[in-house]
PDB file of N, CA and C in Angstrom:
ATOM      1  N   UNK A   1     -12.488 -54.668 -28.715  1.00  0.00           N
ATOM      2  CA  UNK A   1     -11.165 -54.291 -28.247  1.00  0.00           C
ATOM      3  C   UNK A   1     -11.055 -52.773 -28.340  1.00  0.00           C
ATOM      4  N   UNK A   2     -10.587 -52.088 -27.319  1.00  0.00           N
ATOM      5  CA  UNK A   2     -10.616 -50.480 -26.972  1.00  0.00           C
ATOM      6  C   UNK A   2      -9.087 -49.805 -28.294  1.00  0.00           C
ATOM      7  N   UNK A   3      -9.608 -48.966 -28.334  1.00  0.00           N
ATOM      8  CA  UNK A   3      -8.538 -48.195 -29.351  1.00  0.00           C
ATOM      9  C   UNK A   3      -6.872 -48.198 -28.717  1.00  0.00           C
ATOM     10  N   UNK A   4      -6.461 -48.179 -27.541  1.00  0.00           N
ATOM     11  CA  UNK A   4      -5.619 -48.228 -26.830  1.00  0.00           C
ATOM     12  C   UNK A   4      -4.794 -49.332 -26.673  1.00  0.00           C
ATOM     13  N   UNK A   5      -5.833 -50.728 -26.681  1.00  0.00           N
ATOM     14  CA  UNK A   5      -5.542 -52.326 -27.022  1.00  0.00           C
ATOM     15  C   UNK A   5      -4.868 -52.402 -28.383  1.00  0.00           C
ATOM     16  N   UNK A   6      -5.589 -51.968 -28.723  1.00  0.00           N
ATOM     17  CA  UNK A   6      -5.567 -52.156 -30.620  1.00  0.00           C
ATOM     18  C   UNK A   6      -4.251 -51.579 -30.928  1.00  0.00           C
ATOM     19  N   UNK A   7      -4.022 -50.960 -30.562  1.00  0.00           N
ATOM     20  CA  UNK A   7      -2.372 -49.876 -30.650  1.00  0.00           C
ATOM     21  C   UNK A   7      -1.414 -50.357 -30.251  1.00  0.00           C
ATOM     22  N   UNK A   8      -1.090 -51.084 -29.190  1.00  0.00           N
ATOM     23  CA  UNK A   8      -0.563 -51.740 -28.274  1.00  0.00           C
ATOM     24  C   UNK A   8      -0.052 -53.196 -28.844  1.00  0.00           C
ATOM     25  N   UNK A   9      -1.539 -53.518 -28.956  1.00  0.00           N
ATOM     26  CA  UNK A   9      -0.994 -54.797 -29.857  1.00  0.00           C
ATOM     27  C   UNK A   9      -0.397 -54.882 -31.214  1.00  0.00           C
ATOM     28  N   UNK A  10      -0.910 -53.618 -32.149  1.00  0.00           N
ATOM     29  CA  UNK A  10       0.195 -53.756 -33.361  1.00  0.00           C
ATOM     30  C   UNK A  10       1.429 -53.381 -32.632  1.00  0.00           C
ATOM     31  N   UNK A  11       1.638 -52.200 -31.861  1.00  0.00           N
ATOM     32  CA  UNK A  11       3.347 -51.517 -31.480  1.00  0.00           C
ATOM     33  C   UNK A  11       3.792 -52.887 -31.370  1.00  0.00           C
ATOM     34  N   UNK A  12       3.227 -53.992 -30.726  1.00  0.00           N
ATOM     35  CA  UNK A  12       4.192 -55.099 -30.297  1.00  0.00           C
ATOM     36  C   UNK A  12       5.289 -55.555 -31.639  1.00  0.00           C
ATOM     37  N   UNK A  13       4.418 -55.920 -32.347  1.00  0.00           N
ATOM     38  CA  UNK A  13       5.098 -55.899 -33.964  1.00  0.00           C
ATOM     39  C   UNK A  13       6.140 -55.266 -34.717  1.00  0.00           C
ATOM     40  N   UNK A  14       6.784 -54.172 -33.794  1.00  0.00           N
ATOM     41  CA  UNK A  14       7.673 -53.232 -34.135  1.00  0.00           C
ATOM     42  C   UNK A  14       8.714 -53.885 -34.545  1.00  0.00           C
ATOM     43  N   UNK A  15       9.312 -54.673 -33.493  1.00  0.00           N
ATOM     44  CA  UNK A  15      10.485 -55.070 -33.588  1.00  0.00           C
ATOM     45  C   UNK A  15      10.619 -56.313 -34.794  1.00  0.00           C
ATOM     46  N   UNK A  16       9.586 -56.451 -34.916  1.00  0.00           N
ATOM     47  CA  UNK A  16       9.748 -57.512 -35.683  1.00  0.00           C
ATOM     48  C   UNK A  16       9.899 -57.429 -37.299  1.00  0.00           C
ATOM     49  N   UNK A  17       9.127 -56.095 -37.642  1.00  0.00           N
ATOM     50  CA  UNK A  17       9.154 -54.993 -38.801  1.00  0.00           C
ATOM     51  C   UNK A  17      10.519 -54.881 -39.141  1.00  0.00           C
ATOM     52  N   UNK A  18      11.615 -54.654 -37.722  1.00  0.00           N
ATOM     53  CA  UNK A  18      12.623 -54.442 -38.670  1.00  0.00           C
ATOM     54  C   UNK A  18      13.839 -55.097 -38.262  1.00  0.00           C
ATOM     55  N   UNK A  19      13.276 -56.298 -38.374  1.00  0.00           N
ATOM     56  CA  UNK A  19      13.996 -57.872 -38.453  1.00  0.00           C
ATOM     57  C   UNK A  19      13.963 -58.291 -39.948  1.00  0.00           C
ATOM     58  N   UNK A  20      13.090 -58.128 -40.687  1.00  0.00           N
ATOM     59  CA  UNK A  20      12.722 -58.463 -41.744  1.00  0.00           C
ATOM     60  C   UNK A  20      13.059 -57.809 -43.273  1.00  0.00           C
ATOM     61  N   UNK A  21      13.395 -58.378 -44.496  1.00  0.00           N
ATOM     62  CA  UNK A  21      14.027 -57.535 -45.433  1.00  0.00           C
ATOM     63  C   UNK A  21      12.656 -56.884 -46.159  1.00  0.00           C
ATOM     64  N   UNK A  22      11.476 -56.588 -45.729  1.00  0.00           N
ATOM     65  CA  UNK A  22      10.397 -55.775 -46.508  1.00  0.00           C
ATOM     66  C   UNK A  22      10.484 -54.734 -46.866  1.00  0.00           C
ATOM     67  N   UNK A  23      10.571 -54.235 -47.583  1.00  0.00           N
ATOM     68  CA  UNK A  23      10.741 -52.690 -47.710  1.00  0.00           C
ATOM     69  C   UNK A  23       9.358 -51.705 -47.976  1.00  0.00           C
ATOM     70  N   UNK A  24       8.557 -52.696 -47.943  1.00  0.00           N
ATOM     71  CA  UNK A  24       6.932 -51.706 -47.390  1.00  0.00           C
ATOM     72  C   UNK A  24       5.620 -52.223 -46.630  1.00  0.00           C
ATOM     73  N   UNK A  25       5.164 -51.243 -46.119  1.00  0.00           N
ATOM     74  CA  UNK A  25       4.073 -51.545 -44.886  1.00  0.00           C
ATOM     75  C   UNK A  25       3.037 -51.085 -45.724  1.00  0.00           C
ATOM     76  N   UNK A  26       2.055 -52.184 -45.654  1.00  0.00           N
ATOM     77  CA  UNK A  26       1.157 -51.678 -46.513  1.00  0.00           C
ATOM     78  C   UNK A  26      -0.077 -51.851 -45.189  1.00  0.00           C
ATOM     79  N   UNK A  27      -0.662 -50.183 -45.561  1.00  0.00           N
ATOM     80  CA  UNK A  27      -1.721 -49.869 -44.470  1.00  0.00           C
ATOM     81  C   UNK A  27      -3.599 -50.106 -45.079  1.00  0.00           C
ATOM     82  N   UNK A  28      -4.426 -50.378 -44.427  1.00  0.00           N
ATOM     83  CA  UNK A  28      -5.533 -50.860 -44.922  1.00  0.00           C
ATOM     84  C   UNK A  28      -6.699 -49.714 -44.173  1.00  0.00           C
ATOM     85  N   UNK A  29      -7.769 -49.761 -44.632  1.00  0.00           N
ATOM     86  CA  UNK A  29      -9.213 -49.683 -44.524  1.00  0.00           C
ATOM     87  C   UNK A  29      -9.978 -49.773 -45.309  1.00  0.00           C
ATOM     88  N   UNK A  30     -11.002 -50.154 -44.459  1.00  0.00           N
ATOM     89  CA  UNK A  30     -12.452 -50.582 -45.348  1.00  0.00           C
ATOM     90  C   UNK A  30     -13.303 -49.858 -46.492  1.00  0.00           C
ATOM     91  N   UNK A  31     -13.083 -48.536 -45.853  1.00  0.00           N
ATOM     92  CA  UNK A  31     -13.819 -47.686 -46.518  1.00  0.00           C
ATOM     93  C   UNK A  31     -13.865 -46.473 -45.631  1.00  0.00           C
ATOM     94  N   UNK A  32     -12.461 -45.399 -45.899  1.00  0.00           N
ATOM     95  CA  UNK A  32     -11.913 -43.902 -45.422  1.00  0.00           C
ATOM     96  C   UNK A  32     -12.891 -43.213 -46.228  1.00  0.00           C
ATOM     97  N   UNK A  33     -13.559 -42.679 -45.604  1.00  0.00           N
ATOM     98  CA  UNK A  33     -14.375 -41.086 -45.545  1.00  0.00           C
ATOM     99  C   UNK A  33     -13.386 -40.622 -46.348  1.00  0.00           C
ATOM    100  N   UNK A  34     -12.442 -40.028 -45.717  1.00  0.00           N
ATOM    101  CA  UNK A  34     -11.020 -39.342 -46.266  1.00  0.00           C
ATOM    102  C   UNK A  34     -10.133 -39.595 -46.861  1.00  0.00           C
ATOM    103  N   UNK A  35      -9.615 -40.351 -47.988  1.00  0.00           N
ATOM    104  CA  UNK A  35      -8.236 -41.231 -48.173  1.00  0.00           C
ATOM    105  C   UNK A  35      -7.318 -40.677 -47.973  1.00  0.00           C
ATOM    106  N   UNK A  36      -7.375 -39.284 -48.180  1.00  0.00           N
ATOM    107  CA  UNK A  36      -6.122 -38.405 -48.197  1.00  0.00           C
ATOM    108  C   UNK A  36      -5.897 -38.064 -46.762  1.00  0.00           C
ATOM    109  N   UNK A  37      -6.824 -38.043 -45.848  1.00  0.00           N
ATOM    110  CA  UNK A  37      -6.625 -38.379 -44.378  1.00  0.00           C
ATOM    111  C   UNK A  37      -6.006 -39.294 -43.889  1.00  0.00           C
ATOM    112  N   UNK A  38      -6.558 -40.463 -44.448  1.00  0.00           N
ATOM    113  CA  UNK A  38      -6.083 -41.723 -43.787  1.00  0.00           C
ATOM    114  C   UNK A  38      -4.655 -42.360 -44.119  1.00  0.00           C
ATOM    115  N   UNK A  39      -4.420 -42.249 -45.760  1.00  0.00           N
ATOM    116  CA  UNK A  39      -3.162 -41.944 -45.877  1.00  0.00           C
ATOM    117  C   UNK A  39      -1.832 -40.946 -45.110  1.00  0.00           C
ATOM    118  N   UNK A  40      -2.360 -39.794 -45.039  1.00  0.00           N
ATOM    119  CA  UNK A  40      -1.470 -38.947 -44.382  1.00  0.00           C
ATOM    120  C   UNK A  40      -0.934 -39.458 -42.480  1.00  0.00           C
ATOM    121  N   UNK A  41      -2.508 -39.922 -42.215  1.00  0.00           N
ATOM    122  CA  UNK A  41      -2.092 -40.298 -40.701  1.00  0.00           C
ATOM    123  C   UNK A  41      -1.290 -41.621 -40.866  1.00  0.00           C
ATOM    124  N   UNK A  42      -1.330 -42.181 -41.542  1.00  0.00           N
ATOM    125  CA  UNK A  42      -1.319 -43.573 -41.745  1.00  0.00           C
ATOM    126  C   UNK A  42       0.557 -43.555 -41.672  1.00  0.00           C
ATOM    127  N   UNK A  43       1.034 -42.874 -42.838  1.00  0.00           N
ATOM    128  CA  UNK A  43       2.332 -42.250 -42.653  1.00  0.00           C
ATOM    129  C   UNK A  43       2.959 -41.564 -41.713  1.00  0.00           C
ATOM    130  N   UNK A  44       2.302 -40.882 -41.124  1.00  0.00           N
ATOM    131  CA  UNK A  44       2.782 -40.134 -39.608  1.00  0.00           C
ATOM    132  C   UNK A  44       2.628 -41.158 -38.923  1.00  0.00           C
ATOM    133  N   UNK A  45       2.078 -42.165 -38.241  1.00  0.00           N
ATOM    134  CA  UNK A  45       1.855 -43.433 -37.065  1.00  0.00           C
ATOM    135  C   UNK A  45       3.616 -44.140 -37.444  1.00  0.00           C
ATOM    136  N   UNK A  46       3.329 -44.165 -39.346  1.00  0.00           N
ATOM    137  CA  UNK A  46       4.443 -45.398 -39.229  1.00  0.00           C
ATOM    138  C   UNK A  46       5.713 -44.536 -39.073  1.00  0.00           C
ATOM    139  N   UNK A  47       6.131 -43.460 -39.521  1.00  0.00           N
ATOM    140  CA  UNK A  47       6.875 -42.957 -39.002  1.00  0.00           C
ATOM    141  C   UNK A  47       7.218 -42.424 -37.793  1.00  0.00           C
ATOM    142  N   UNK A  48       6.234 -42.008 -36.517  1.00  0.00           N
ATOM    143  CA  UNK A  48       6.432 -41.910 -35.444  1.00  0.00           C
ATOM    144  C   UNK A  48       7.222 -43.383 -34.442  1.00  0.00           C
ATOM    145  N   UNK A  49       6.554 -44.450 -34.926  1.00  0.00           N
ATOM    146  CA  UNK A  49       7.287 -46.167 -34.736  1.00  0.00           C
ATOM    147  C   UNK A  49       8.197 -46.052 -35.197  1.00  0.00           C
ATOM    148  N   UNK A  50       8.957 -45.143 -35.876  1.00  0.00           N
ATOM    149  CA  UNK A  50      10.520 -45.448 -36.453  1.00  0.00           C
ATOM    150  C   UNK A  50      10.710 -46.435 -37.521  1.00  0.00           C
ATOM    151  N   UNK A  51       9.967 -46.559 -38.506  1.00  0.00           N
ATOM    152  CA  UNK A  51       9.713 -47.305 -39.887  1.00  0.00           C
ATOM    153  C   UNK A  51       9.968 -46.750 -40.653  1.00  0.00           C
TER     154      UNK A  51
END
């Protein structure tokens, strides 16, 4: 699945994020080169979605 798919199909999930009483998104990888990268983007994505 292309990086573009992959994006697309979580955004779908948006609305549904904040239907729900969760009060955190917890973001994953396998194994970040960077954590402090992946964290930082990880926070900018969910905040650009309005989370």
């Amino acid at each position: 699945m292309g990086c573009d798919r992959r994006r697309h199909h979580r955004e779908k999930f948006v609305p549904l994020f904040r239907e729900t009483k969760a009060e955190r998104i917890v973001t994953e990888h396998d194994n970040p080169a960077d954590w402090r990268r992946f964290a930082r983007r990880s926070i900018e994505h969910i905040k650009a979605l309005g989370l």
